[in-house]
Protein backbone atom coordinates (compact mmCIF):
# COMPACT_ATOMS: atom_id res chain seq x y z
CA UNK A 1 -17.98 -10.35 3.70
CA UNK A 2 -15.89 -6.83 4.04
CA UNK A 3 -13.59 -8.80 6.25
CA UNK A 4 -12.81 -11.73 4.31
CA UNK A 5 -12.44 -9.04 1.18
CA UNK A 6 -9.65 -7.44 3.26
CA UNK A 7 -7.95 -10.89 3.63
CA UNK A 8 -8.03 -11.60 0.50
CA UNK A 9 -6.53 -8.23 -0.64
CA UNK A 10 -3.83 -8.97 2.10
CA UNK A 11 -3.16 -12.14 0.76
CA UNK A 12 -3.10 -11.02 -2.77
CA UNK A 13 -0.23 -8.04 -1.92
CA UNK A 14 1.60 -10.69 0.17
CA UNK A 15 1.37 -13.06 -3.15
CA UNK A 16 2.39 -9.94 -5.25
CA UNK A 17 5.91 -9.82 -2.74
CA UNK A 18 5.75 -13.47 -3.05
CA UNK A 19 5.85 -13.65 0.87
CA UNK A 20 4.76 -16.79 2.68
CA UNK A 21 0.63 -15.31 4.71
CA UNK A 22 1.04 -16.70 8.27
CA UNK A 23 -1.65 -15.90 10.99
CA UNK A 24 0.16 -13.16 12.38
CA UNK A 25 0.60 -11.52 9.90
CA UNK A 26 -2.74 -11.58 8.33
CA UNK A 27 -3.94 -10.10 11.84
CA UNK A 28 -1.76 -7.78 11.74
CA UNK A 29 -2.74 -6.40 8.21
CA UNK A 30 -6.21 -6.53 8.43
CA UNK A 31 -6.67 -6.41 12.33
CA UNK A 32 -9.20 -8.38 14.06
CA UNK A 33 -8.58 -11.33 16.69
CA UNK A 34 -6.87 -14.74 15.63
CA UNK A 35 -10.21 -16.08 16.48
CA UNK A 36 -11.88 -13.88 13.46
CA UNK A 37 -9.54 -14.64 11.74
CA UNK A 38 -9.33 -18.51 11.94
CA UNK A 39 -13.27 -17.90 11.18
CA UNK A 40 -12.77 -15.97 8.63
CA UNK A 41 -10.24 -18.15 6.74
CA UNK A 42 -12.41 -20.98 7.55
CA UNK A 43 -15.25 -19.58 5.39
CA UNK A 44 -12.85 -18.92 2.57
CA UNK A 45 -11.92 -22.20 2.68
CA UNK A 46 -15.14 -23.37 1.97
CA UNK A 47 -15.92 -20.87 -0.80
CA UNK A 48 -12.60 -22.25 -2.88
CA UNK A 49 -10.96 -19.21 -2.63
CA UNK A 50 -7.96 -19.94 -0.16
CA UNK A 51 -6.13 -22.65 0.63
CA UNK A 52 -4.91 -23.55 3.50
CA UNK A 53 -1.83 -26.12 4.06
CA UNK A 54 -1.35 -25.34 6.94
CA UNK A 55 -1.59 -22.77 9.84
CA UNK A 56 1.15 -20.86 8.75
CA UNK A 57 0.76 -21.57 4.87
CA UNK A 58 -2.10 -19.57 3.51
CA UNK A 59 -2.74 -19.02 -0.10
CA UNK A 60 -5.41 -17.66 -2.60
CA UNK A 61 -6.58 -20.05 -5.18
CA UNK A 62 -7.09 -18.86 -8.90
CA UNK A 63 -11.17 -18.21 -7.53
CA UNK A 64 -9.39 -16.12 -4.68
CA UNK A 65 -7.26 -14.51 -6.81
CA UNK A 66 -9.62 -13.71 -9.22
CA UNK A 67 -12.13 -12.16 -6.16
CA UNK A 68 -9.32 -10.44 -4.90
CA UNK A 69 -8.35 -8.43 -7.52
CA UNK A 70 -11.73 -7.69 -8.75
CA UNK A 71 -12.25 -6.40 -4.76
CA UNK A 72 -9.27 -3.69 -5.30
CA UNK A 73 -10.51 -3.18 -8.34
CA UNK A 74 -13.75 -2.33 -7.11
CA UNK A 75 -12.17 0.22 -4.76
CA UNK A 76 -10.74 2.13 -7.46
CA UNK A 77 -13.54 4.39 -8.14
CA UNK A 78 -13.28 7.28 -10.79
CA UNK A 79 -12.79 10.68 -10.03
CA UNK A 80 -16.15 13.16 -9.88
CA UNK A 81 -16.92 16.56 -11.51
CA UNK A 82 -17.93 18.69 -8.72
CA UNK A 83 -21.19 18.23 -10.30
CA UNK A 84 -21.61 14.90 -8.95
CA UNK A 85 -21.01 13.26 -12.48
CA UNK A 86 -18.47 10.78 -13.60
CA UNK A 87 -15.25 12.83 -14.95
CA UNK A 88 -14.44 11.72 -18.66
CA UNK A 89 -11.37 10.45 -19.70
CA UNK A 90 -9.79 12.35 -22.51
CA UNK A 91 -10.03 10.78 -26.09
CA UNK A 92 -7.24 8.54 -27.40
CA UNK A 93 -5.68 9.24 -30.55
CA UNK A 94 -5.53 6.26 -33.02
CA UNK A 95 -1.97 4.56 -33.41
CA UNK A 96 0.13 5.21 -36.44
CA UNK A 97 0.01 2.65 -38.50
């Protein structure tokens, strides 16, 4: 599914620009052959997380959306002590009231 996650992240910057996802492009973001790709979307399809209008009309549903950004969010990892363990963030100070 590391594939499809990299559509969906494409799709979800292309939605962030508010740009229109055609085939090309999507192959041209996340590489692969229009065949993969056509697979690929197919698959996502299925799962409710795109939707596709047409071939040239591709967009993430609010599943996809929500997979999406939960995908980059996952790659966002937290910085490591050279120890190996998780770096702490520093306390925050309470707001004035």
């Amino acid at each position: 599914m590391d594939y499809e996650h990299s559509i969906l992240r494409a799709l979800l910057r292309l939605a962030r620009r508010r740009a229109v996802a055609d085939g090309t492009d999507l192959v041209d973001r996340v590489g692969g052959s229009h065949a993969e790709l056509r697979d690929a979307l197919r698959r996502l399809e299925t799962g409710g997380l795109v939707d596709r209008r047409s071939e040239t009309d591709v967009r993430l549903t609010l599943p996809g959306l929500a997979v999406a950004v939960a995908s980059v969010a996952g790659r966002r990892r937290r910085p490591r002590k050279q120890d190996g363990s998780p770096a702490t963030r520093p306390a925050r100070r309470p707001r004035a009231a």
